[in-house]
N, C-alpha and C. Protein backbone atom coordinates (compact mmCIF):
# COMPACT_ATOMS: atom_id res chain seq x y z
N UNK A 1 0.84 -1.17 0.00
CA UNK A 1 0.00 0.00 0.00
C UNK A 1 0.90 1.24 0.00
N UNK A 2 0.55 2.09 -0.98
CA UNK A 2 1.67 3.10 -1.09
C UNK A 2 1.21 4.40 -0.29
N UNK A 3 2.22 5.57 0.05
CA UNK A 3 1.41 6.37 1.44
C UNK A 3 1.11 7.39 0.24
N UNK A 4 0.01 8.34 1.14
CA UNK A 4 -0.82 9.35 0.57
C UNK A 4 0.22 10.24 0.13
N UNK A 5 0.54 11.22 -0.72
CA UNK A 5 1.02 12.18 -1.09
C UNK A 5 0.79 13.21 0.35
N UNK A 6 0.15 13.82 0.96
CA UNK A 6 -0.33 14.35 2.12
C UNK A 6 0.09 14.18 3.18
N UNK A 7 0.67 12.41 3.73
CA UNK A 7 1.36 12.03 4.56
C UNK A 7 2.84 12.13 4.09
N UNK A 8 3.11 11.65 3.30
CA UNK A 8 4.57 12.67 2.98
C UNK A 8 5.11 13.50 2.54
N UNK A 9 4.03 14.64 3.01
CA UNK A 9 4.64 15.59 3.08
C UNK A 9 4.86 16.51 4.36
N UNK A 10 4.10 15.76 5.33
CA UNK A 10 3.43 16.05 6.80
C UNK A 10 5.06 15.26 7.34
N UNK A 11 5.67 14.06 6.91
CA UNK A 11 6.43 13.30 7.27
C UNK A 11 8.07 14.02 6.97
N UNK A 12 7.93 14.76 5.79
CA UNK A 12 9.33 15.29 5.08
C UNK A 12 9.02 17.04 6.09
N UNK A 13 8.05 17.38 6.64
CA UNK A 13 8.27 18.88 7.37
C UNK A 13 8.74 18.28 8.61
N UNK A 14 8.21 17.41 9.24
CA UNK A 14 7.89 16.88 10.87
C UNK A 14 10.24 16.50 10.44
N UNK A 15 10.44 16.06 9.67
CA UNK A 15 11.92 15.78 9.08
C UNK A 15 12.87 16.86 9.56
N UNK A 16 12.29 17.86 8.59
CA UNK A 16 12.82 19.11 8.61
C UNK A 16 12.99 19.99 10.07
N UNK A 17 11.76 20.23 10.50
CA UNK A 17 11.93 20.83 11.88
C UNK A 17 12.94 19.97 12.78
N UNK A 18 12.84 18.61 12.97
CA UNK A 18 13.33 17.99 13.79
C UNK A 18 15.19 18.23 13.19
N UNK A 19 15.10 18.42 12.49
CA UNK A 19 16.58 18.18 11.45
C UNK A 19 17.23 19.58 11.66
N UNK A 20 16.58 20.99 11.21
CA UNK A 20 17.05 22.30 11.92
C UNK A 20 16.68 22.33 13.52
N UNK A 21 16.38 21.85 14.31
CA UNK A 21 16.36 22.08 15.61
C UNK A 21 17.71 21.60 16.06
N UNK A 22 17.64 20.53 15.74
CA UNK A 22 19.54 19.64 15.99
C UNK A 22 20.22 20.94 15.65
N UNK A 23 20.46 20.96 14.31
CA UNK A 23 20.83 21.75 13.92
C UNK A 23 21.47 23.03 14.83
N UNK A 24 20.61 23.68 15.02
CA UNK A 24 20.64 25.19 15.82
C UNK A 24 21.24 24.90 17.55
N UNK A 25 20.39 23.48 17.65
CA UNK A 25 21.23 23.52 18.89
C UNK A 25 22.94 22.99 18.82
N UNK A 26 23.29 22.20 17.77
CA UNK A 26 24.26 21.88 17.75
C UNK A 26 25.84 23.56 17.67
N UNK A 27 24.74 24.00 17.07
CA UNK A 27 25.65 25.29 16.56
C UNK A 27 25.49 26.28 17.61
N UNK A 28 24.53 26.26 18.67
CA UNK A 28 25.07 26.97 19.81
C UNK A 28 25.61 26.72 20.59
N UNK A 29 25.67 25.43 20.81
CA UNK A 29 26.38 24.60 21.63
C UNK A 29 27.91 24.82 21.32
N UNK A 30 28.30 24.69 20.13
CA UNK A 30 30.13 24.84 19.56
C UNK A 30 30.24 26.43 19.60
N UNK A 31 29.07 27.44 19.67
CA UNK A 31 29.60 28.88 19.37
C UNK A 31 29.52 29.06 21.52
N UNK A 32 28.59 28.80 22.38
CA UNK A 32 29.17 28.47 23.18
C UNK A 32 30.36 27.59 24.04
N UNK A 33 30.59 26.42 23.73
CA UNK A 33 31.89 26.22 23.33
C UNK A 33 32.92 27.12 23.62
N UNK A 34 33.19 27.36 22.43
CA UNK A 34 33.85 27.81 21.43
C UNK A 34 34.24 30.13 21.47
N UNK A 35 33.53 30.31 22.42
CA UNK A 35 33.02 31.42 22.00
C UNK A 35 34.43 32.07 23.11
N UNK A 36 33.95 33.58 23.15
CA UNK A 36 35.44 33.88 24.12
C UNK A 36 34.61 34.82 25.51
N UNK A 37 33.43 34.07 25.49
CA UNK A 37 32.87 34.66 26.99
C UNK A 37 31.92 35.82 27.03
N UNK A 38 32.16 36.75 25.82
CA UNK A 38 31.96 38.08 26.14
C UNK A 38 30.52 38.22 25.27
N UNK A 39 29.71 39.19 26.04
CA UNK A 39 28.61 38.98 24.97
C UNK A 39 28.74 39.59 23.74
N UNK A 40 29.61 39.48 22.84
CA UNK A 40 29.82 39.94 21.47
C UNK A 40 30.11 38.47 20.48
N UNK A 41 30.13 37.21 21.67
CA UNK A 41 31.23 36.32 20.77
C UNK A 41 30.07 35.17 20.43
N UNK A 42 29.77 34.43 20.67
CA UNK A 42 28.77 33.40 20.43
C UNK A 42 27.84 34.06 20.31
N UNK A 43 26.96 34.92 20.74
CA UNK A 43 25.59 35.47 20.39
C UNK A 43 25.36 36.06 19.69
N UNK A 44 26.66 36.83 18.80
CA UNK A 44 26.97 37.47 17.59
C UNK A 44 27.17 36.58 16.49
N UNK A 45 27.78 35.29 17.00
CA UNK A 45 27.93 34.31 15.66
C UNK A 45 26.29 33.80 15.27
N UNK A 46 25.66 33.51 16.17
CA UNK A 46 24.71 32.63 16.15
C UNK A 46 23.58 33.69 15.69
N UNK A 47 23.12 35.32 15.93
CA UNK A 47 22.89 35.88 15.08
C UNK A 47 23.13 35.91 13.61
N UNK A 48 24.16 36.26 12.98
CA UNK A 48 24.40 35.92 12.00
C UNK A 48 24.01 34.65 11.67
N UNK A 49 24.32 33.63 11.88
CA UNK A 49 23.74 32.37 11.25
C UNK A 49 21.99 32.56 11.58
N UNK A 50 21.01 32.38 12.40
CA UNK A 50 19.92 32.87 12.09
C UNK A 50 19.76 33.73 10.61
N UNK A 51 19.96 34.65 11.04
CA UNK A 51 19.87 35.84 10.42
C UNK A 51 19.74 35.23 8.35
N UNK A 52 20.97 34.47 8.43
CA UNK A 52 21.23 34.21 7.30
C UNK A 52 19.98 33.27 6.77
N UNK A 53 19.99 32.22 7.75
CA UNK A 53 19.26 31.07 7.35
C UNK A 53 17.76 31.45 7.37
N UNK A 54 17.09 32.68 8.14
CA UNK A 54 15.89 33.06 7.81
C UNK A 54 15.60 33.90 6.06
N UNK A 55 16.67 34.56 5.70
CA UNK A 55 16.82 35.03 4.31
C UNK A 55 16.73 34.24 3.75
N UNK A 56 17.24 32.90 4.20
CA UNK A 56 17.49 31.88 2.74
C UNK A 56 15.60 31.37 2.83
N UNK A 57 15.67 30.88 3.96
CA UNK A 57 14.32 29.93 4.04
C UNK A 57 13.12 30.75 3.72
N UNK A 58 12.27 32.30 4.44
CA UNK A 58 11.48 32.73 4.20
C UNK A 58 10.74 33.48 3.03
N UNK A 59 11.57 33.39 1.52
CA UNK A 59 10.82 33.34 0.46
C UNK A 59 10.53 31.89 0.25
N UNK A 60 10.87 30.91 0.78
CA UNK A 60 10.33 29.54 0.37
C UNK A 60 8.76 29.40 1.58
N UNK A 61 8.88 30.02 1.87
CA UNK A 61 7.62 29.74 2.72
C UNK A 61 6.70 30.93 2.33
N UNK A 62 6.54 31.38 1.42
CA UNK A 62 5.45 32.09 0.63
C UNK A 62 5.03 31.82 -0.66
């Protein structure tokens, strides 16, 4: 029995969220890490990356 078109696509978002959540936490985790303490250093990287990745993604979601 082959799945509905509808269920996979409910299956490839439920993917996605779960897939950028890792994601974001993985990358604050290394810019905390990683960072040099001060509030300019990790919360500035991790801005920028947001920042970027909402430009890329939010014409695809219109």
């Amino acid at each position: 029995m082959a799945a509905k078109p509808g269920r996979r696509l409910l299956v490839a978002a439920v993917l996605f969220v779960v897939g950028m959540t890792a994601f974001f936490a993985a990358w604050f985790g290394l810019a905390v890490l990683f960072g040099d303490g001060e509030d300019g250093g990790a919360l500035a990287l991790n801005t920028v990356l947001v920042g970027f990745c909402a430009v890329l993604l939010l014409p695809a979601l219109h």
